[in-house]
N, C-alpha and C. Protein backbone atom coordinates (compact mmCIF):
# COMPACT_ATOMS: atom_id res chain seq x y z
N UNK A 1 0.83 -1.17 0.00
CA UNK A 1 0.00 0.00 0.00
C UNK A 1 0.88 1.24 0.00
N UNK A 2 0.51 2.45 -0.75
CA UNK A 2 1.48 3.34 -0.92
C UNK A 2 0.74 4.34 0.32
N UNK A 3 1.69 5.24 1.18
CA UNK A 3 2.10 6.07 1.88
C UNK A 3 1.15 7.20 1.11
N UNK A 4 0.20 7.96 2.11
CA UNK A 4 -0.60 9.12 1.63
C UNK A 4 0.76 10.06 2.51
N UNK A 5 0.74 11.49 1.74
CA UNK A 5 1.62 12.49 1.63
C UNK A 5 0.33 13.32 2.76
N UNK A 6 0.99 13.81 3.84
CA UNK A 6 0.13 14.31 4.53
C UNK A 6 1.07 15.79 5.38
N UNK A 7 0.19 17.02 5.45
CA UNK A 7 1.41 17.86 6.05
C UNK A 7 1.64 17.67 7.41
N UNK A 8 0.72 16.69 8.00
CA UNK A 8 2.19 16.74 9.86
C UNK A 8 3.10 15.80 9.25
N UNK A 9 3.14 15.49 8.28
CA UNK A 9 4.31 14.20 7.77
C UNK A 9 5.62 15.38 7.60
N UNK A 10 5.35 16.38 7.51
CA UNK A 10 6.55 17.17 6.87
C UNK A 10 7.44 17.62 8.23
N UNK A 11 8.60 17.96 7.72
CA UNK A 11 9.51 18.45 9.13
C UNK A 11 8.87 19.93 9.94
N UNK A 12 9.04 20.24 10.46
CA UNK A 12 8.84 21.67 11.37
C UNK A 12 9.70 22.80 10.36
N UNK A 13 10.86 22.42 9.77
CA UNK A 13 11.49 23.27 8.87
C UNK A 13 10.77 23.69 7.94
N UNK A 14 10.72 22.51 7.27
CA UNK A 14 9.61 22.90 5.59
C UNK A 14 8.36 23.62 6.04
N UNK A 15 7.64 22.96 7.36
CA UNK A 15 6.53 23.93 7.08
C UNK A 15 6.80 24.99 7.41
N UNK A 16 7.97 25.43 8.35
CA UNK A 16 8.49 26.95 8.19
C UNK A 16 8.68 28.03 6.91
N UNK A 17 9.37 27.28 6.17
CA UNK A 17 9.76 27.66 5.26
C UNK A 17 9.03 27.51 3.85
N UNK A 18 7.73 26.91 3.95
CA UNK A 18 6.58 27.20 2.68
C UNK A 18 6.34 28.14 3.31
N UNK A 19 5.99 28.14 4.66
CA UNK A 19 5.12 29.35 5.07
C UNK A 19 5.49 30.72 5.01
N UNK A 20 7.18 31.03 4.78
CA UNK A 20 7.71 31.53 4.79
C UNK A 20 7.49 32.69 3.25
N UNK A 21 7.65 31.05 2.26
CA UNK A 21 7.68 31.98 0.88
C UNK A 21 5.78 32.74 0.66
N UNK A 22 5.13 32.32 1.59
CA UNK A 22 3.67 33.13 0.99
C UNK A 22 3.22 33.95 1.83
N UNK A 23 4.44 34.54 3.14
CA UNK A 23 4.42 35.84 3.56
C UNK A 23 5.46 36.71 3.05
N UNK A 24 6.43 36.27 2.70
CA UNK A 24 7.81 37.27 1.90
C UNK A 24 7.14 38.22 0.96
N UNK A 25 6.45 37.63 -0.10
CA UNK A 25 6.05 38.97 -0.93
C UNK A 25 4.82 39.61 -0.10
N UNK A 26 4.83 39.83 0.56
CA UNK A 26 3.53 40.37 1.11
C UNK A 26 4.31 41.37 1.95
N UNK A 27 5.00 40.93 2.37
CA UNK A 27 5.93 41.59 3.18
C UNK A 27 6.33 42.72 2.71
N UNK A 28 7.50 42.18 1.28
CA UNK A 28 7.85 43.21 0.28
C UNK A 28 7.23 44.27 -0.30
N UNK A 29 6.12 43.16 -0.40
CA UNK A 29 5.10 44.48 -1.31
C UNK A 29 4.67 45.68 -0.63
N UNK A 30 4.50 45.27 0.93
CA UNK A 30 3.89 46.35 1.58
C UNK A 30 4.90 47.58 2.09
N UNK A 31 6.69 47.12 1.90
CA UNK A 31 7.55 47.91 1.76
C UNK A 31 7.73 48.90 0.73
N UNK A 32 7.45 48.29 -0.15
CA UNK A 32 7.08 49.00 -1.44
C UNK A 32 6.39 49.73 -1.24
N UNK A 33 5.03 49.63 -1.23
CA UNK A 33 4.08 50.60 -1.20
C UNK A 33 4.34 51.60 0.01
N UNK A 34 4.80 51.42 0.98
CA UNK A 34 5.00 52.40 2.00
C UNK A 34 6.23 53.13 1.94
N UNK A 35 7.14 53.00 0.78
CA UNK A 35 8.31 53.72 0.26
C UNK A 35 7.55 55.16 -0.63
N UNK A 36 6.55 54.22 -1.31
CA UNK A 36 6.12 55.58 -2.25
C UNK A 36 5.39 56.42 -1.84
N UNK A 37 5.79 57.83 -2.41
CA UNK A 37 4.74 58.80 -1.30
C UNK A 37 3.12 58.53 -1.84
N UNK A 38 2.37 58.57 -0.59
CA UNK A 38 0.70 58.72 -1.47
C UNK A 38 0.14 60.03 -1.94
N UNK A 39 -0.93 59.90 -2.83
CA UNK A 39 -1.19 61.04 -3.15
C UNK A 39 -1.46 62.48 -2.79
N UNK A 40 -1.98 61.98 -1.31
CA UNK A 40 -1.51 62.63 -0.42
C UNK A 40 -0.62 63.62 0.04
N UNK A 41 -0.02 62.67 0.20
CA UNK A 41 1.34 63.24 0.96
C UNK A 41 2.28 64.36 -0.47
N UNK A 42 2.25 63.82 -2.07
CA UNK A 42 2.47 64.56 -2.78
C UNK A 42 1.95 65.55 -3.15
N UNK A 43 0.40 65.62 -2.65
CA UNK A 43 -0.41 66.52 -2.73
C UNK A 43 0.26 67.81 -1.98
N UNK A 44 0.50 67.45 -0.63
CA UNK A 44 1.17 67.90 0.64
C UNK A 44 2.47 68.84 0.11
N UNK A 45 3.48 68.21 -0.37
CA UNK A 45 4.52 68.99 -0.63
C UNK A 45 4.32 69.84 -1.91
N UNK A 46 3.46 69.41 -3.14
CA UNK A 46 3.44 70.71 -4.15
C UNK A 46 2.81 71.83 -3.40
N UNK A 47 2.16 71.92 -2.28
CA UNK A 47 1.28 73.15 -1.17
C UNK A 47 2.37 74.09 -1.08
N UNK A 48 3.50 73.02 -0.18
CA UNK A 48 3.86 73.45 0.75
C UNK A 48 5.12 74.54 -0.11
N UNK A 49 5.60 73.59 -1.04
CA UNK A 49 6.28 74.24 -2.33
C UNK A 49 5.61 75.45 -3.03
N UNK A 50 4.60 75.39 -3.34
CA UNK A 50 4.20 77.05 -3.80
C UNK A 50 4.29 77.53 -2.83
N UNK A 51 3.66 77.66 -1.26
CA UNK A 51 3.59 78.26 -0.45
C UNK A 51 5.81 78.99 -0.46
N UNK A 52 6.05 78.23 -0.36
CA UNK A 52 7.71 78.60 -0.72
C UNK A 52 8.62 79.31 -1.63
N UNK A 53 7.62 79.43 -1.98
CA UNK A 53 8.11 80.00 -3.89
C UNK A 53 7.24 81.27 -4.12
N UNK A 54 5.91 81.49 -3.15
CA UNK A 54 5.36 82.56 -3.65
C UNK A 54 4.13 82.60 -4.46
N UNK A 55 4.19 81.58 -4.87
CA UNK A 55 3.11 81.86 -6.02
C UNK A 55 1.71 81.88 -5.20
N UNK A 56 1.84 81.62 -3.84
CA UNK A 56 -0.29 81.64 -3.28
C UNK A 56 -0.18 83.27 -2.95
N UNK A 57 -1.43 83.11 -2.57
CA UNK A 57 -2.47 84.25 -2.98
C UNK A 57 -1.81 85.36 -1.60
N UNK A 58 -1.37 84.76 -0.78
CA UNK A 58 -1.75 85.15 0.90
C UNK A 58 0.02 84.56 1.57
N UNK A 59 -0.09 85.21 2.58
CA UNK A 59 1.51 85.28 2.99
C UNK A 59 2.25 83.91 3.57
N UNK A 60 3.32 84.08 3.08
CA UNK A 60 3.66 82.62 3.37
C UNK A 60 3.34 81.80 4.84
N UNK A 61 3.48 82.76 5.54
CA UNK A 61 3.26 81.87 6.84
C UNK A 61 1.58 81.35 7.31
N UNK A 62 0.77 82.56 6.18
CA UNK A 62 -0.59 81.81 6.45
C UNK A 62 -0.77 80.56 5.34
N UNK A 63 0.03 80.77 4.10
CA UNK A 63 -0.12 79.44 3.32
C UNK A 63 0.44 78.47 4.05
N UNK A 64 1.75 78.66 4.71
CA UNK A 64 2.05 77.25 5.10
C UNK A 64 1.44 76.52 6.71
N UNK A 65 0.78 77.66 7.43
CA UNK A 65 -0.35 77.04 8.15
C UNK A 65 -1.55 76.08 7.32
N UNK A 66 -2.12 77.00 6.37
CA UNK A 66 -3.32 76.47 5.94
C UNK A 66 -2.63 75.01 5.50
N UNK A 67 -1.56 75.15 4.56
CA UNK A 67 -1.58 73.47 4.20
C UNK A 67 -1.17 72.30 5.01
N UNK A 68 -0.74 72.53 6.12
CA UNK A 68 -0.38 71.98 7.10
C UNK A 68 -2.08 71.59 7.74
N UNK A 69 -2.69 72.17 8.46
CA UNK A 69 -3.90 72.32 8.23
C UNK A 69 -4.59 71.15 7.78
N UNK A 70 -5.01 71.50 6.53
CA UNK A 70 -5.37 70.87 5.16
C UNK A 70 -4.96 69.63 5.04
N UNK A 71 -3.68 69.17 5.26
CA UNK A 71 -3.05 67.79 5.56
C UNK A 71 -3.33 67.12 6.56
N UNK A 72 -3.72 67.65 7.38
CA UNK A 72 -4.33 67.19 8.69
C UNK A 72 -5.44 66.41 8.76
N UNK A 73 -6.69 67.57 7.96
CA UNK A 73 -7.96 67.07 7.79
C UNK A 73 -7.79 66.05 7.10
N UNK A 74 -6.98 65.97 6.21
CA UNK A 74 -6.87 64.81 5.10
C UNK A 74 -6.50 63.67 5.32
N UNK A 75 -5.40 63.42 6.43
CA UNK A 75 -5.40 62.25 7.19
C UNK A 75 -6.14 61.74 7.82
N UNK A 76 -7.00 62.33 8.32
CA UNK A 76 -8.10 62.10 9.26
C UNK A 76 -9.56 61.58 8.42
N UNK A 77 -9.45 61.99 7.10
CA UNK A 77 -10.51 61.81 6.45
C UNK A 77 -11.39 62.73 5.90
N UNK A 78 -11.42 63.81 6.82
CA UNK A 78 -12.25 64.78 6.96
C UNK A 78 -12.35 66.16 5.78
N UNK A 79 -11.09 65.84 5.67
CA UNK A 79 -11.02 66.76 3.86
C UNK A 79 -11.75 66.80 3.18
N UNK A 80 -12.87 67.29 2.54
CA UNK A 80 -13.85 67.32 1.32
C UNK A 80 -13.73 68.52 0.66
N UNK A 81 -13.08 68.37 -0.11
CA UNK A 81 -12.57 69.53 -1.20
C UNK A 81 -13.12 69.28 -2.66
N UNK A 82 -13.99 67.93 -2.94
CA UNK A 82 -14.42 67.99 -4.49
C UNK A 82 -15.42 69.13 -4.60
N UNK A 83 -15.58 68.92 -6.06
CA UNK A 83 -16.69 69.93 -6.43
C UNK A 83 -18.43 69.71 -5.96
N UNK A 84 -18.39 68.66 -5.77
CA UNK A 84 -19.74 68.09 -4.87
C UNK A 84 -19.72 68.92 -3.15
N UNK A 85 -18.72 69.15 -2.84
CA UNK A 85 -18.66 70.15 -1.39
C UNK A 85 -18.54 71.44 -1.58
N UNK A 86 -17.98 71.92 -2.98
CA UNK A 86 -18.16 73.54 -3.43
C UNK A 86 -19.59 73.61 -3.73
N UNK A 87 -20.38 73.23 -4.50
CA UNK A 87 -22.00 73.14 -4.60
C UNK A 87 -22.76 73.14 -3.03
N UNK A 88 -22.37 71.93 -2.18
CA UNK A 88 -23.03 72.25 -1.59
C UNK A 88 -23.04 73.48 -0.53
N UNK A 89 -21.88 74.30 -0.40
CA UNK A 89 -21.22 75.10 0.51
C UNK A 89 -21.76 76.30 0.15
N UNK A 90 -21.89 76.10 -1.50
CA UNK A 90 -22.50 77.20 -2.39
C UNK A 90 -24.15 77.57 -1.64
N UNK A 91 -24.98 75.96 -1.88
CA UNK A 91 -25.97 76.02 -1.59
C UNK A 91 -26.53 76.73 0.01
N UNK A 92 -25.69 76.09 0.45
CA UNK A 92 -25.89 76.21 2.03
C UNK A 92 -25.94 77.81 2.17
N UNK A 93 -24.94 78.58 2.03
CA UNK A 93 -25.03 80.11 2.12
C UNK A 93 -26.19 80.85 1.51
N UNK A 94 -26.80 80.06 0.20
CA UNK A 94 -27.82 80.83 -0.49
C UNK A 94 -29.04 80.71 0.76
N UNK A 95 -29.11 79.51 1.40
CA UNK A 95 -29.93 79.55 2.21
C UNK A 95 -30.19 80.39 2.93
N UNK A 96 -29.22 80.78 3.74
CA UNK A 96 -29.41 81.76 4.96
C UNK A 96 -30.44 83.07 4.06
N UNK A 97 -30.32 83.20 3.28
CA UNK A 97 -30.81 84.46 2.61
C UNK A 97 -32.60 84.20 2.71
N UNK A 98 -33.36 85.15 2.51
CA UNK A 98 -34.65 85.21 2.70
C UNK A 98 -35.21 84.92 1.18
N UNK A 99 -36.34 84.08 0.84
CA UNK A 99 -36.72 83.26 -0.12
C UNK A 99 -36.43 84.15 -1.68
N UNK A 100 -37.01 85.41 -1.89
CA UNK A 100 -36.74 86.28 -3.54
C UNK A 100 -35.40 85.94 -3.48
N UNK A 101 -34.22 86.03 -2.39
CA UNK A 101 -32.86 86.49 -2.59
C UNK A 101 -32.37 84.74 -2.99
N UNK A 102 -32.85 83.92 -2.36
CA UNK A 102 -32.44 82.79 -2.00
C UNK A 102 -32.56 82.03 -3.56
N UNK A 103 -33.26 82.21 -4.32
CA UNK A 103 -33.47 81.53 -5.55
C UNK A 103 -32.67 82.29 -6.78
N UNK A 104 -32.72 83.83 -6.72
CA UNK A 104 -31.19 84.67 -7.26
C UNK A 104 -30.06 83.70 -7.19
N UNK A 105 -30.02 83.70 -5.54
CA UNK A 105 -28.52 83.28 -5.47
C UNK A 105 -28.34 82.30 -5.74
N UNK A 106 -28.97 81.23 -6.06
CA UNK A 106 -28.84 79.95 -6.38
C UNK A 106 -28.74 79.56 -7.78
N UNK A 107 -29.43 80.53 -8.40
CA UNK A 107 -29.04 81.00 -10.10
C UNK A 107 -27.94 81.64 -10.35
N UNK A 108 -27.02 82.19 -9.05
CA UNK A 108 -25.85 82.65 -9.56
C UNK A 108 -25.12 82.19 -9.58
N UNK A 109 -25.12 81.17 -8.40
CA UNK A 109 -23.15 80.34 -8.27
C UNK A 109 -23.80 79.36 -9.84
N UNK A 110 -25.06 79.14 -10.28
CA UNK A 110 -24.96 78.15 -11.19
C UNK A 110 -23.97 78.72 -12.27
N UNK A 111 -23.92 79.66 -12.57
CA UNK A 111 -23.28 80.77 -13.48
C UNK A 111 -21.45 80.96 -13.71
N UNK A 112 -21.05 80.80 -14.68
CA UNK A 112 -19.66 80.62 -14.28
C UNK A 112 -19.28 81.90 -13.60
N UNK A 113 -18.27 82.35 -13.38
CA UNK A 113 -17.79 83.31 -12.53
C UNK A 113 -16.32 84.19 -13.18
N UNK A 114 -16.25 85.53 -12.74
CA UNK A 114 -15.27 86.11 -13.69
C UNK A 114 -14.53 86.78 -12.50
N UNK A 115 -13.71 87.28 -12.67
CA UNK A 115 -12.59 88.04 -12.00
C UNK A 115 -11.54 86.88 -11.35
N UNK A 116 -10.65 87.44 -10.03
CA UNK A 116 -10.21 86.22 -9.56
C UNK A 116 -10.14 86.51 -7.98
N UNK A 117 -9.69 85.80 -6.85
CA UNK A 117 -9.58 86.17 -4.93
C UNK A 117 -8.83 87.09 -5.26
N UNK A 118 -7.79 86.90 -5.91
CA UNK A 118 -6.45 87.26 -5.71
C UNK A 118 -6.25 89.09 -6.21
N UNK A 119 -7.18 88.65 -7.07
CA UNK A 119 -7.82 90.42 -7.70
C UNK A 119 -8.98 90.99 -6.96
N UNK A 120 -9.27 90.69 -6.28
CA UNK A 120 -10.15 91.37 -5.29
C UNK A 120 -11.72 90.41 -5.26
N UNK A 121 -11.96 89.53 -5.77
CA UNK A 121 -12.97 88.75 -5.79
C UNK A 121 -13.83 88.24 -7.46
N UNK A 122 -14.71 87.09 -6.78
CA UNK A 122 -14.98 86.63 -8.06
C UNK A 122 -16.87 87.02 -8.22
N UNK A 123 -17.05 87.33 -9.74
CA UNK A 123 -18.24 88.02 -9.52
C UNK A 123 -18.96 86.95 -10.63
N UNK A 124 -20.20 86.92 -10.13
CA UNK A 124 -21.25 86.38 -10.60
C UNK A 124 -22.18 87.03 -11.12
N UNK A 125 -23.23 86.69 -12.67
CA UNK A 125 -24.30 87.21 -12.80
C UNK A 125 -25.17 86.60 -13.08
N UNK A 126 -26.44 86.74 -13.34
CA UNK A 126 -27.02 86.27 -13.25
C UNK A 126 -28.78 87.07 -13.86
N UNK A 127 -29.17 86.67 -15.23
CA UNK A 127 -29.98 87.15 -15.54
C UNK A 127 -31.45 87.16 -15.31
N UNK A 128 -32.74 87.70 -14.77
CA UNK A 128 -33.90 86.78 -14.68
C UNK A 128 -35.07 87.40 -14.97
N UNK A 129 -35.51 87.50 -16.29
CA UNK A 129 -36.67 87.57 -16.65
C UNK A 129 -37.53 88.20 -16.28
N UNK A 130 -37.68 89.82 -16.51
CA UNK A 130 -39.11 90.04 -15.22
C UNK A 130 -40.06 90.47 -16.03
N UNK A 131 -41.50 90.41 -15.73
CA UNK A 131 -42.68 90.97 -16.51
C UNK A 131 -42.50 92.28 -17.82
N UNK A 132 -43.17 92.42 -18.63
CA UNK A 132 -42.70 93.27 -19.38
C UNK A 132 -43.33 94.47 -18.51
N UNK A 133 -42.57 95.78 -19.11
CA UNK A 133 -43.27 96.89 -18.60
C UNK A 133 -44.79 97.25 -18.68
N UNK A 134 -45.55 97.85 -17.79
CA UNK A 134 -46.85 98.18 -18.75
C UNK A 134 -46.56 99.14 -19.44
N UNK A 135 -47.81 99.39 -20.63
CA UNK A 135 -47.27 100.02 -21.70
C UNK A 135 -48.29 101.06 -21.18
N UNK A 136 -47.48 102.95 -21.74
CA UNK A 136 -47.35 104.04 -21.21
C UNK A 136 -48.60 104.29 -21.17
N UNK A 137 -49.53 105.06 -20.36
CA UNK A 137 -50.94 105.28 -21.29
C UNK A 137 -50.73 106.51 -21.89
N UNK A 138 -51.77 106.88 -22.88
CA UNK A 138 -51.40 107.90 -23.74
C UNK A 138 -52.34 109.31 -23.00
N UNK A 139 -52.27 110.28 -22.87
CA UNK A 139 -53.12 111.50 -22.34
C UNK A 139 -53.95 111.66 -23.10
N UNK A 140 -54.77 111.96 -22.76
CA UNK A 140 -56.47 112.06 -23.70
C UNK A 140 -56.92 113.14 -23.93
N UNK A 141 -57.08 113.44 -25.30
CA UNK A 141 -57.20 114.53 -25.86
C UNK A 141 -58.15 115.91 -25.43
């Protein structure tokens, strides 16, 4: 009768050492990946680099608070900077306003926008339709 191949049949070595080769790349890999910066974190230094160079809007020591900052929230999760959080941030402010103003303003951020912060602000318009005039009456003869 032939001998079934069974793994307590194997030495304490070998099973060390299979076990060995199908944590090694796992291992590696996760060296790897924690060598490269995340997007993050590259996000992080082009900030911190304009902030260095000049090119933001506002003085260096408040740029390099804010991105410091900003990196913070972002580790944490708490960062929401897409355009789905500019809409709603948009929205939210139109609110506070009292209902005629509130539907304006909500037709305006829809509106692209011209000027820039950095030039003194960005302006919106926004066109809306109002009744025609009544027409003049004439004086009677």
């Amino acid at each position: 009768m032939k001998a079934k191949f069974s793994p307590a049949a194997r030495s304490p070595l070998a099973a060390r050492l299979s076990g060995l080769l199908f944590v090694l790349p796992a291992v590696l890999l996760s060296q790897v990946v924690a060598a490269q910066p995340s997007e993050l974190t590259q996000r992080h230094q082009r900030e911190i680099a304009a902030c260095k160079s000049g090119q933001a809007a506002q003085s260096r020591a408040d740029c390099l608070r804010e991105a410091e900052a900003a990196f913070a929230e972002a580790k944490r999760g708490e960062l929401n900077d897409g355009p789905a959080a500019y809409e709603r941030n948009a929205r939210e402010r139109c609110m506070a306003l009292p209902m005629p103003e509130r539907y304006e303003c909500i037709a305006r951020m829809r509106e692209p926008a011209s000027g820039s912060v950095a030039g003194g602000g960005l302006l919106r318009r926004a066109v809306t339709p109002g009744p025609p005039p009544a027409p003049a009456s004439q004086p009677k003869p």
